[in-house]
C-alpha atoms as a PDB file:
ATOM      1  CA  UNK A   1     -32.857-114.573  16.440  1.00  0.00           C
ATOM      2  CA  UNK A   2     -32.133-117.151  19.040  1.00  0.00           C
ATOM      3  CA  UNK A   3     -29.439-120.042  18.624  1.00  0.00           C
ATOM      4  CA  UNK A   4     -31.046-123.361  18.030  1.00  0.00           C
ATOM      5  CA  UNK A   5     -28.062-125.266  16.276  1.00  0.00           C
ATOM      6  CA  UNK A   6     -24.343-125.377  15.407  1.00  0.00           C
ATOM      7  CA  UNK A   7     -24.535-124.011  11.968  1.00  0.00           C
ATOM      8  CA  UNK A   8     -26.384-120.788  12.950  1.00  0.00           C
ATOM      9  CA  UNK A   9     -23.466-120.168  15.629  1.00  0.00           C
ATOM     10  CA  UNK A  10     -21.143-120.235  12.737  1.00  0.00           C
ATOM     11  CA  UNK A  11     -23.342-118.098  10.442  1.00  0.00           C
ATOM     12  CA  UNK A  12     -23.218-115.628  13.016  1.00  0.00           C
ATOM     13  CA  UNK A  13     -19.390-116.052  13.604  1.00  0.00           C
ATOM     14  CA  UNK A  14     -18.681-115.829  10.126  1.00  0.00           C
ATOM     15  CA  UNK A  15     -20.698-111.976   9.554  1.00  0.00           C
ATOM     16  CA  UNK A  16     -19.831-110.972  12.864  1.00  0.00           C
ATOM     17  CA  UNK A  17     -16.052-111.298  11.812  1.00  0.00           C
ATOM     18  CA  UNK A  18     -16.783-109.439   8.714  1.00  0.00           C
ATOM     19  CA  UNK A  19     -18.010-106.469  10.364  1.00  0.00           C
ATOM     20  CA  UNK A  20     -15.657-106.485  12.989  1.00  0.00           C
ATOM     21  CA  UNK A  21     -12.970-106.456  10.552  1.00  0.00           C
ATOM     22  CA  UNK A  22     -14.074-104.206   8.512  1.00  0.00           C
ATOM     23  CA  UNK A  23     -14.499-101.361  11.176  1.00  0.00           C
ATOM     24  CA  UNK A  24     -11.321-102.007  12.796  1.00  0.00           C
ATOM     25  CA  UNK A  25     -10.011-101.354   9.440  1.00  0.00           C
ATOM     26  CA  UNK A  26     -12.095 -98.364   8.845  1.00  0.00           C
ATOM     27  CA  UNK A  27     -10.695 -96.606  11.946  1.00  0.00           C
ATOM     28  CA  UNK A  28      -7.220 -97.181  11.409  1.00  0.00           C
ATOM     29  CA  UNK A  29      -7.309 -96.297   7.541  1.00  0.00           C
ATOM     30  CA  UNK A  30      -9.143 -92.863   8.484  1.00  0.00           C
ATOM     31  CA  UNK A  31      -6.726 -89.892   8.217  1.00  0.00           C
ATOM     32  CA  UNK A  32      -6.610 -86.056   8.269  1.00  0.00           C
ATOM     33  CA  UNK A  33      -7.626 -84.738   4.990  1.00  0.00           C
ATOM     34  CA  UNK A  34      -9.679 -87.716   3.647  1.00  0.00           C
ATOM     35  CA  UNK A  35     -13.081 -87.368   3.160  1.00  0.00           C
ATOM     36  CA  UNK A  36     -15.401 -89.360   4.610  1.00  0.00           C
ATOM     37  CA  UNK A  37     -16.906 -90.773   1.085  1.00  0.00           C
ATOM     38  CA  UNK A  38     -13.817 -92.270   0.839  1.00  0.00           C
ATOM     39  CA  UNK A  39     -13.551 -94.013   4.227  1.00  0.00           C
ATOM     40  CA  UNK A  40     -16.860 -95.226   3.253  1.00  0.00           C
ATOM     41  CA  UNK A  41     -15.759 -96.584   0.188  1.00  0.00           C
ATOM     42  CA  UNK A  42     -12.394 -98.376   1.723  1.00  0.00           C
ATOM     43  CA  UNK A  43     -15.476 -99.959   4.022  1.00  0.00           C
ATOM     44  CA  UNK A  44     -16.926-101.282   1.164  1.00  0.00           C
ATOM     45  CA  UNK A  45     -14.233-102.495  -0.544  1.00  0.00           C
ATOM     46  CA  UNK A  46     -13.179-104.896   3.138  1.00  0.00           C
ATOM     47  CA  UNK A  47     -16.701-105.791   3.359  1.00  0.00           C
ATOM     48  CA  UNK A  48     -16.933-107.403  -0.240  1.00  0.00           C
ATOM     49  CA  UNK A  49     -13.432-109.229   0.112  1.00  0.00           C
ATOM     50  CA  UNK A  50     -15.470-111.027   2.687  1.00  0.00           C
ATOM     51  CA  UNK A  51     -18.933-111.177   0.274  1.00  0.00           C
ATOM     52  CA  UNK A  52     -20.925-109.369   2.744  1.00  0.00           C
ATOM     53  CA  UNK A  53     -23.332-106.646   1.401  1.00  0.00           C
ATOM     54  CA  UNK A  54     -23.940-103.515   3.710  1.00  0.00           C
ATOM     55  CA  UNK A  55     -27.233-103.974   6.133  1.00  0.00           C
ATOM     56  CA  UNK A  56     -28.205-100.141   6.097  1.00  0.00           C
ATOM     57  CA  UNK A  57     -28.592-100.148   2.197  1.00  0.00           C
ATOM     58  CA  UNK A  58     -30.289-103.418   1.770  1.00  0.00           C
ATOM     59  CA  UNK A  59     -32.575-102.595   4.452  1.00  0.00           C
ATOM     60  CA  UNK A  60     -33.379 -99.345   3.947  1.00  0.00           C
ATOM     61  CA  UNK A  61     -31.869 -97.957   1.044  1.00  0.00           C
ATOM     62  CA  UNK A  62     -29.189 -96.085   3.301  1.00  0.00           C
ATOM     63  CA  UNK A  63     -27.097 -93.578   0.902  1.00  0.00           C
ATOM     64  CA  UNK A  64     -23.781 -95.608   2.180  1.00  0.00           C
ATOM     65  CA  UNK A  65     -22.352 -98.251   3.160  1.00  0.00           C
ATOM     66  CA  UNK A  66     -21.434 -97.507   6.750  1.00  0.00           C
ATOM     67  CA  UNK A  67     -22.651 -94.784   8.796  1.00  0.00           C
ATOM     68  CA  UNK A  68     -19.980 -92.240   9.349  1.00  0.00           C
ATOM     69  CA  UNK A  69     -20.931 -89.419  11.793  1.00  0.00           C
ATOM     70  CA  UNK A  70     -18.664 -86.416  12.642  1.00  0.00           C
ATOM     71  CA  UNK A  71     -18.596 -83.896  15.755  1.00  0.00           C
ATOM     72  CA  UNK A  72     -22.170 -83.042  16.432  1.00  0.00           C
ATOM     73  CA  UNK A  73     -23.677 -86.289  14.089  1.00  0.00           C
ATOM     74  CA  UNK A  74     -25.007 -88.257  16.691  1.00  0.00           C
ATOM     75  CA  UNK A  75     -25.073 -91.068  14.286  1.00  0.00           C
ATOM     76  CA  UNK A  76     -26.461 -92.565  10.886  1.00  0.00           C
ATOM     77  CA  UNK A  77     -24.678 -89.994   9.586  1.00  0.00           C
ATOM     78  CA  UNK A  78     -24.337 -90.076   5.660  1.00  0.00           C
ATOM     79  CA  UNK A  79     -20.630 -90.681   3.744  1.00  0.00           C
ATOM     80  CA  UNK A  80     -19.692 -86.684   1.633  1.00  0.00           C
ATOM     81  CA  UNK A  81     -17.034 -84.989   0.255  1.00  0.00           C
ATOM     82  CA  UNK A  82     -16.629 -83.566   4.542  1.00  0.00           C
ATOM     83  CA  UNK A  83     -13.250 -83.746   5.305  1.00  0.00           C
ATOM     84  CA  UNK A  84     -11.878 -85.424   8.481  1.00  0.00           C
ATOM     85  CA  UNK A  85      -9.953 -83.051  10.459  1.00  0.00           C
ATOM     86  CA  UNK A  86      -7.625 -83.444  13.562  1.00  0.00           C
ATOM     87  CA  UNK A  87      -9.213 -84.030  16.871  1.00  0.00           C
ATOM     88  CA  UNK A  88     -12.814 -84.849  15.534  1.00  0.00           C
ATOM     89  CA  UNK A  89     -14.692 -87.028  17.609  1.00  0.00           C
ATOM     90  CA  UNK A  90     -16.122 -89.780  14.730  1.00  0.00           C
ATOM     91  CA  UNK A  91     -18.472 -92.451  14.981  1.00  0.00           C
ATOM     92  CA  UNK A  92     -18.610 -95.671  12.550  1.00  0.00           C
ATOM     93  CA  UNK A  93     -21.152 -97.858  12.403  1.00  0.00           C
ATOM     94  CA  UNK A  94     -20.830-100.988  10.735  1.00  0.00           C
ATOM     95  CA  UNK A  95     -23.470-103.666   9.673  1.00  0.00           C
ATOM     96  CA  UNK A  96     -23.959-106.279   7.366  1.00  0.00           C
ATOM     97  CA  UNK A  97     -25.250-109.669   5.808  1.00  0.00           C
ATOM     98  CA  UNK A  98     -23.563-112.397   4.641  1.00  0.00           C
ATOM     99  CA  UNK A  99     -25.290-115.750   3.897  1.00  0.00           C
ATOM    100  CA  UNK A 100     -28.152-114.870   5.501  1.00  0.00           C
ATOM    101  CA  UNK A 101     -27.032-113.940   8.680  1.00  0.00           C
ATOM    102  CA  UNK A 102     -26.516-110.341  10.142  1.00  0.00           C
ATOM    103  CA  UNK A 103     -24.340-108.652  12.587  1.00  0.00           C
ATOM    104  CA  UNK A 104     -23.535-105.130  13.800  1.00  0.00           C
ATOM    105  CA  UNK A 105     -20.385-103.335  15.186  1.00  0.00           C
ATOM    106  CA  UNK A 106     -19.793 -99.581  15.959  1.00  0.00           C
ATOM    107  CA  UNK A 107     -16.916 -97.448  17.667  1.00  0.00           C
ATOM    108  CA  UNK A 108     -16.463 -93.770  18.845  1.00  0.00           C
ATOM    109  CA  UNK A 109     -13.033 -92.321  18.171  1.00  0.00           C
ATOM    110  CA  UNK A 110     -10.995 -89.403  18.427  1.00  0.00           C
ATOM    111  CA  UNK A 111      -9.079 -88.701  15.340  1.00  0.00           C
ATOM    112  CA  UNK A 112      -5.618 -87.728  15.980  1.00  0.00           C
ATOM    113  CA  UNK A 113      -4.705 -85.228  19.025  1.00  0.00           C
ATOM    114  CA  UNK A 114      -7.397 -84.914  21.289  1.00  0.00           C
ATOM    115  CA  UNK A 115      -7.585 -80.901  20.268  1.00  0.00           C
ATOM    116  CA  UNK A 116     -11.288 -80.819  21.906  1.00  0.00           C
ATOM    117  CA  UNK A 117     -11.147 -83.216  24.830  1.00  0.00           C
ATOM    118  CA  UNK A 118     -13.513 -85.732  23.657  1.00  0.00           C
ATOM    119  CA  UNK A 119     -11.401 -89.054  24.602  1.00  0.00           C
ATOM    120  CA  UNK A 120     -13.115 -89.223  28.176  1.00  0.00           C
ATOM    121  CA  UNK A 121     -16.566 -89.562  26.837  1.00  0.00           C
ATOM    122  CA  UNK A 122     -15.395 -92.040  24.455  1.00  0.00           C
ATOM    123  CA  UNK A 123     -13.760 -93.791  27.150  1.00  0.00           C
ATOM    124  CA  UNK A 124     -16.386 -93.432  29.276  1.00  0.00           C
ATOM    125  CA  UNK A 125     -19.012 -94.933  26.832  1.00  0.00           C
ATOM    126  CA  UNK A 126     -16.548 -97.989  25.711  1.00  0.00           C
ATOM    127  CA  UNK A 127     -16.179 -99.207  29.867  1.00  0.00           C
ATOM    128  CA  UNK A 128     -19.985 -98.643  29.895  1.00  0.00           C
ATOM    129  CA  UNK A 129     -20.716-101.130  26.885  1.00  0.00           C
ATOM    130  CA  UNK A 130     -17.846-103.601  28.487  1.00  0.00           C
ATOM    131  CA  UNK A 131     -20.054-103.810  31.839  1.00  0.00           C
ATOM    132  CA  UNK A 132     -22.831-103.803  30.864  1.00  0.00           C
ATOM    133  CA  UNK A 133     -22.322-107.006  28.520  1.00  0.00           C
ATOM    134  CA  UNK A 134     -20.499-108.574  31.559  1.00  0.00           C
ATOM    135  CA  UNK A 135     -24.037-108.341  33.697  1.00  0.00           C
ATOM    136  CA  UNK A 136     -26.283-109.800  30.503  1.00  0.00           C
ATOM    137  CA  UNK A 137     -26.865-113.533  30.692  1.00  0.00           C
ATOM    138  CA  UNK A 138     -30.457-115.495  30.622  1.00  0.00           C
ATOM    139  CA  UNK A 139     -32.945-114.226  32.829  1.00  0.00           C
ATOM    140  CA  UNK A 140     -31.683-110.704  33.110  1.00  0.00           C
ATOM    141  CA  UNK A 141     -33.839-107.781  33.424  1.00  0.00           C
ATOM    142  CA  UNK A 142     -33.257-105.731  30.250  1.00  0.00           C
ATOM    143  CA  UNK A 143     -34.707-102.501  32.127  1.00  0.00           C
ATOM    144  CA  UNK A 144     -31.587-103.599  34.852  1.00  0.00           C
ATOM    145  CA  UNK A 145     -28.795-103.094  32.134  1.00  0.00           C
ATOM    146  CA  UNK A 146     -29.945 -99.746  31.089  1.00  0.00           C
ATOM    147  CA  UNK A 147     -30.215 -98.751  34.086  1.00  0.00           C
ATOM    148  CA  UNK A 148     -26.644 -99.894  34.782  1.00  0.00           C
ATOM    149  CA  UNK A 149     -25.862 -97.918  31.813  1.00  0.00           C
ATOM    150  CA  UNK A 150     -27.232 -94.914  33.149  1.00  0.00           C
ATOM    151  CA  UNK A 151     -25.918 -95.184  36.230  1.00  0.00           C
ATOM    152  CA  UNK A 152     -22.475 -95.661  35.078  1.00  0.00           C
ATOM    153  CA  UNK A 153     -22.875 -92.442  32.712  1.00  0.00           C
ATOM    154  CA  UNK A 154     -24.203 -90.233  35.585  1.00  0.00           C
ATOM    155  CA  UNK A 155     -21.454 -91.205  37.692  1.00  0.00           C
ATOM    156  CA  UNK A 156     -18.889 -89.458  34.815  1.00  0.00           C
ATOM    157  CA  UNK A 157     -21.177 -86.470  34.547  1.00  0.00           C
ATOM    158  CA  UNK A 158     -22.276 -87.634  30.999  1.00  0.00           C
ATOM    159  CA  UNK A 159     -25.896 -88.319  29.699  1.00  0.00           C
ATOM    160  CA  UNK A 160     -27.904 -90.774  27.939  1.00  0.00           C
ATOM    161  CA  UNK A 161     -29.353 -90.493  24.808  1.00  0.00           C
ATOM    162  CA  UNK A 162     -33.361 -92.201  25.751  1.00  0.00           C
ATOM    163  CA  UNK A 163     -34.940 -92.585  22.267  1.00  0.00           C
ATOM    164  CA  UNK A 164     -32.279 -94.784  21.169  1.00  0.00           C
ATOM    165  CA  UNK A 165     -31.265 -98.302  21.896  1.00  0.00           C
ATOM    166  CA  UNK A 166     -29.857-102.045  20.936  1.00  0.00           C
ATOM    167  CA  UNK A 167     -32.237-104.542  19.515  1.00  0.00           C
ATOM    168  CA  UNK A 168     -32.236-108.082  18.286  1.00  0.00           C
ATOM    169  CA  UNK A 169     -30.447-109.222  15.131  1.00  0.00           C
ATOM    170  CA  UNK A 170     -29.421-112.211  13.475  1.00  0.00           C
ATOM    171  CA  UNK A 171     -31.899-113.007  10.383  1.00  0.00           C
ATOM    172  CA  UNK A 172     -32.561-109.637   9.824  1.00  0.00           C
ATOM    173  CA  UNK A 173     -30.765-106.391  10.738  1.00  0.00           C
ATOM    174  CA  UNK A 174     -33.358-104.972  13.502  1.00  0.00           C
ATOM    175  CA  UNK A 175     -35.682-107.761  15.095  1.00  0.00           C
ATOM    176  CA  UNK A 176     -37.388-108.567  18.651  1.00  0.00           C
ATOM    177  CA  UNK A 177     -36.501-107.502  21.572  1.00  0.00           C
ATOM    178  CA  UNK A 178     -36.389-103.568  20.351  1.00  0.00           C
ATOM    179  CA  UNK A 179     -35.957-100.745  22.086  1.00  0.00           C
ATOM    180  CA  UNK A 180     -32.316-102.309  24.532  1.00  0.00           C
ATOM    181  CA  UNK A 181     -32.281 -98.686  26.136  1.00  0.00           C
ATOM    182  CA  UNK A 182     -29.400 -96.904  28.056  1.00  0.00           C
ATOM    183  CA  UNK A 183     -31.877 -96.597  31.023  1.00  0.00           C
ATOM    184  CA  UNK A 184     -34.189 -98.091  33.695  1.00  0.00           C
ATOM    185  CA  UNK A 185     -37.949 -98.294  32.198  1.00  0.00           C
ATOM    186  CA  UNK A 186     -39.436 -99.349  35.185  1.00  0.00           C
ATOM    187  CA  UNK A 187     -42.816-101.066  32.670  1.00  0.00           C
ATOM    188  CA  UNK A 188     -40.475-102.863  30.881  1.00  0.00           C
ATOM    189  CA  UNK A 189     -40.732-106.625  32.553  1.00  0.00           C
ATOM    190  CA  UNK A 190     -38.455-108.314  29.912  1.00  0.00           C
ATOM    191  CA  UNK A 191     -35.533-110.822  30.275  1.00  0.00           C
ATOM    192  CA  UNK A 192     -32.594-111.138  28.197  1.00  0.00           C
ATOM    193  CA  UNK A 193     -33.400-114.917  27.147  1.00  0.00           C
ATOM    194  CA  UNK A 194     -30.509-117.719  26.305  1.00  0.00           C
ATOM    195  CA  UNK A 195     -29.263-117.950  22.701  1.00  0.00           C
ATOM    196  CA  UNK A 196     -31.048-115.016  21.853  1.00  0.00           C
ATOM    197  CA  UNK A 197     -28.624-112.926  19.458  1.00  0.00           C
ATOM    198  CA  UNK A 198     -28.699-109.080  20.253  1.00  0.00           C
ATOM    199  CA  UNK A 199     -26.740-105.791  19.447  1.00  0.00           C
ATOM    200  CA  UNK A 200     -25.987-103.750  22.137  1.00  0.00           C
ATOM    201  CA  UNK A 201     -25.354-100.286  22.181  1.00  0.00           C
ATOM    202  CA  UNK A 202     -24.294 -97.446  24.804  1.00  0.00           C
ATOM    203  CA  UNK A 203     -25.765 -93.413  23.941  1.00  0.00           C
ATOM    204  CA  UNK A 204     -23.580 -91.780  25.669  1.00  0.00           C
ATOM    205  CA  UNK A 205     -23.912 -87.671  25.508  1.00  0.00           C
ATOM    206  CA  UNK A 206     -22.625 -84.521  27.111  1.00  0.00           C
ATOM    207  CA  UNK A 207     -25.624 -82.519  27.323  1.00  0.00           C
ATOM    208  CA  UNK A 208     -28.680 -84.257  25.275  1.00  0.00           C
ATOM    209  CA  UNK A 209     -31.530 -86.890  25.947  1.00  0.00           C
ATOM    210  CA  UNK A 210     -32.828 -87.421  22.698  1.00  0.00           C
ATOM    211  CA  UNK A 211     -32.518 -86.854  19.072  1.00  0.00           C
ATOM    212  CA  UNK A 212     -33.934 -85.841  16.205  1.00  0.00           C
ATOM    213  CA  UNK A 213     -33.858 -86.211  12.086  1.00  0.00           C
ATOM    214  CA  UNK A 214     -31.455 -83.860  10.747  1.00  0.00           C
ATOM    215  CA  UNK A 215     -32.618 -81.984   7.149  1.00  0.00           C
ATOM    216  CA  UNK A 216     -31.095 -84.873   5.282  1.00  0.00           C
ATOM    217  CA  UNK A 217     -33.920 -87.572   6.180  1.00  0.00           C
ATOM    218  CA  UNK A 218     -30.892 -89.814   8.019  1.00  0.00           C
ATOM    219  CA  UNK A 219     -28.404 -88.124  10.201  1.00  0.00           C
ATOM    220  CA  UNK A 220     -29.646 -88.231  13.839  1.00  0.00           C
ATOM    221  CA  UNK A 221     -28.465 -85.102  16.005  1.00  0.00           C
ATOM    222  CA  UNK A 222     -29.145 -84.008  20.149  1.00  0.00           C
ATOM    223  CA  UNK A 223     -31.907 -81.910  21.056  1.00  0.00           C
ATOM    224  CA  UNK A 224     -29.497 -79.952  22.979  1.00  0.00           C
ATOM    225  CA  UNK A 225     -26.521 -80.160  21.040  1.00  0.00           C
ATOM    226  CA  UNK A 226     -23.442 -81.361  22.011  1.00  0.00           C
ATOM    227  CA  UNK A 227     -21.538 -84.292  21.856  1.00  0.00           C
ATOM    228  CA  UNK A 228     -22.229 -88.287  21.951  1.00  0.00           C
ATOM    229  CA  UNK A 229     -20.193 -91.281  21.881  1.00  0.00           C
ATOM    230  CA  UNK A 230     -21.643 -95.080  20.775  1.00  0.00           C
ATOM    231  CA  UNK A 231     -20.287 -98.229  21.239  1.00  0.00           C
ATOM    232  CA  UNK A 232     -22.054-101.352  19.957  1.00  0.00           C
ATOM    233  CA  UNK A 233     -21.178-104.883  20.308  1.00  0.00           C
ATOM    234  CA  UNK A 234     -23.546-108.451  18.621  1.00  0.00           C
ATOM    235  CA  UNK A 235     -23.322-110.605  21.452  1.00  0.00           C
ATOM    236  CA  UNK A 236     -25.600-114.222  22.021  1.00  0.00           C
ATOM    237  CA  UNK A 237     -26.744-114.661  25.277  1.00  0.00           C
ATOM    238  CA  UNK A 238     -25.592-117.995  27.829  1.00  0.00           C
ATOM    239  CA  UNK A 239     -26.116-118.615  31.580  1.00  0.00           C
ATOM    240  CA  UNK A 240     -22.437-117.015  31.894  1.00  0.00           C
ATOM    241  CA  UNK A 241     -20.900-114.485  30.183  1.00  0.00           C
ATOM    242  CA  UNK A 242     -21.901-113.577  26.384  1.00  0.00           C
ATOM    243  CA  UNK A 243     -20.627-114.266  23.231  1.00  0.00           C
ATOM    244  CA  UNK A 244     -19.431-111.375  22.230  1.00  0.00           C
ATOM    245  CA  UNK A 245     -19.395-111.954  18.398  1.00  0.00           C
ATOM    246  CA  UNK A 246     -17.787-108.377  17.055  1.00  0.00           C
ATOM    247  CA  UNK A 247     -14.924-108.697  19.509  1.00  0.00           C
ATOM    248  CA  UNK A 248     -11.791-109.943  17.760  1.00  0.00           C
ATOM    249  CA  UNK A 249      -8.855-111.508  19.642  1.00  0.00           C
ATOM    250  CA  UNK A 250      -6.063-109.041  21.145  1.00  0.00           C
ATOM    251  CA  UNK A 251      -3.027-108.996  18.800  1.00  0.00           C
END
């Protein structure tokens, strides 16, 4: 959606604060033993104090609230009786509507002791998502933030996943422009315009380019296995620096 008046800015505000919330919550309620049904179920629970109803399910009939992926889950993985164990790298994805409006949020995370080494890809794919939303304002080449992204990944010896990307949001949970990648497509011509409200999202892998549909019809895995890290951010678009909706003030 783009911006056009005051009480859409607050409609955004207002879901984007939800979700935010509700994943910052997610991560530090997640413990060693618990399963992740039930960290999708303490997800829930935040995200109807605020009266928001999960995106994935409304929109397409997601079996979950929140996307929880483990280890080698990409993402959109689905919430089970799997048990969280120390050092797993874990990626939540939060979305959601509330009064019309929608917003999305998601985080990488090492669980406990870094057993397996994973904290410098999720490090690595964090700074990515923080420069690259530092670069976006109107009248930015979309193709030139992926390939920032790419760039930036390269330069750490990581990868990026290519058949997944941001996208628009704001009236509904995936809307024009599509297809945000993490790298330079040198046809694409387009321009991040002013007010527009997007999600933006970093794919950062150690050793795949793509994936594909697990057996389960939902969880998304690499083509050459491995590992990846997401970050993902709603931001609206100035002249300056973005509103960066999902980002809640430092304590």
């Amino acid at each position: 959606m783009s911006i056009s008046k005051e009480s859409e800015l607050v409609g955004m505000k207002k879901v984007s604060e939800a979700v935010a919330i509700t994943l910052q919550q997610m991560i530090a309620y997640a413990k060693v033993g618990m399963t992740t049904m039930e960290l999708d179920n303490y997800g829930a629970a935040v995200l109807e104090e605020f009266g928001a109803k999960s995106a994935p399910k409304l929109t397409y009939g997601f079996p979950g609230h929140t996307c929880i992926s483990i280890n080698n889950e990409f993402c959109h993985g689905i919430p089970s009786n799997r048990e969280l164990e120390e050092g797993d790298l874990i990626n939540i994805d939060v979305s959601a509507e509330l009064d019309g409006f929608w917003s999305d949020n998601g985080s990488s995370f090492v669980l406990g002791n870094d057993v397996y080494q994973h904290q410098e890809l999720v490090d690595t794919s964090e700074e990515i998502l923080q420069k690259a939303i530092k670069k976006i304002k109107g009248g930015v080449l979309i193709a030139g933030i992926g390939q920032l992204m790419e760039t930036q990944a390269k330069q750490k010896g990581f990868k990026v996943i290519r058949n997944l990307g941001g996208h628009g949001i704001g009236r509904a949970l995936h809307e024009p422009p599509h297809d945000l990648l993490n790298y330079r497509d040198r046809f694409d011509r387009r321009r991040f315009r002013k007010n527009d409200v997007v999600a933006i999202e970093t794919f950062i892998s150690t050793l795949s380019t793509s994936v594909n549909t697990s057996r389960d019809g939902w969880t998304l895995i690499g083509n050459r296995g491995g590992f990846m890290a997401q970050h993902e951010h709603t931001i609206v678009v100035t002249d300056g620096e973005p509103i960066v909706l999902t980002e809640l003030p430092a304590n």
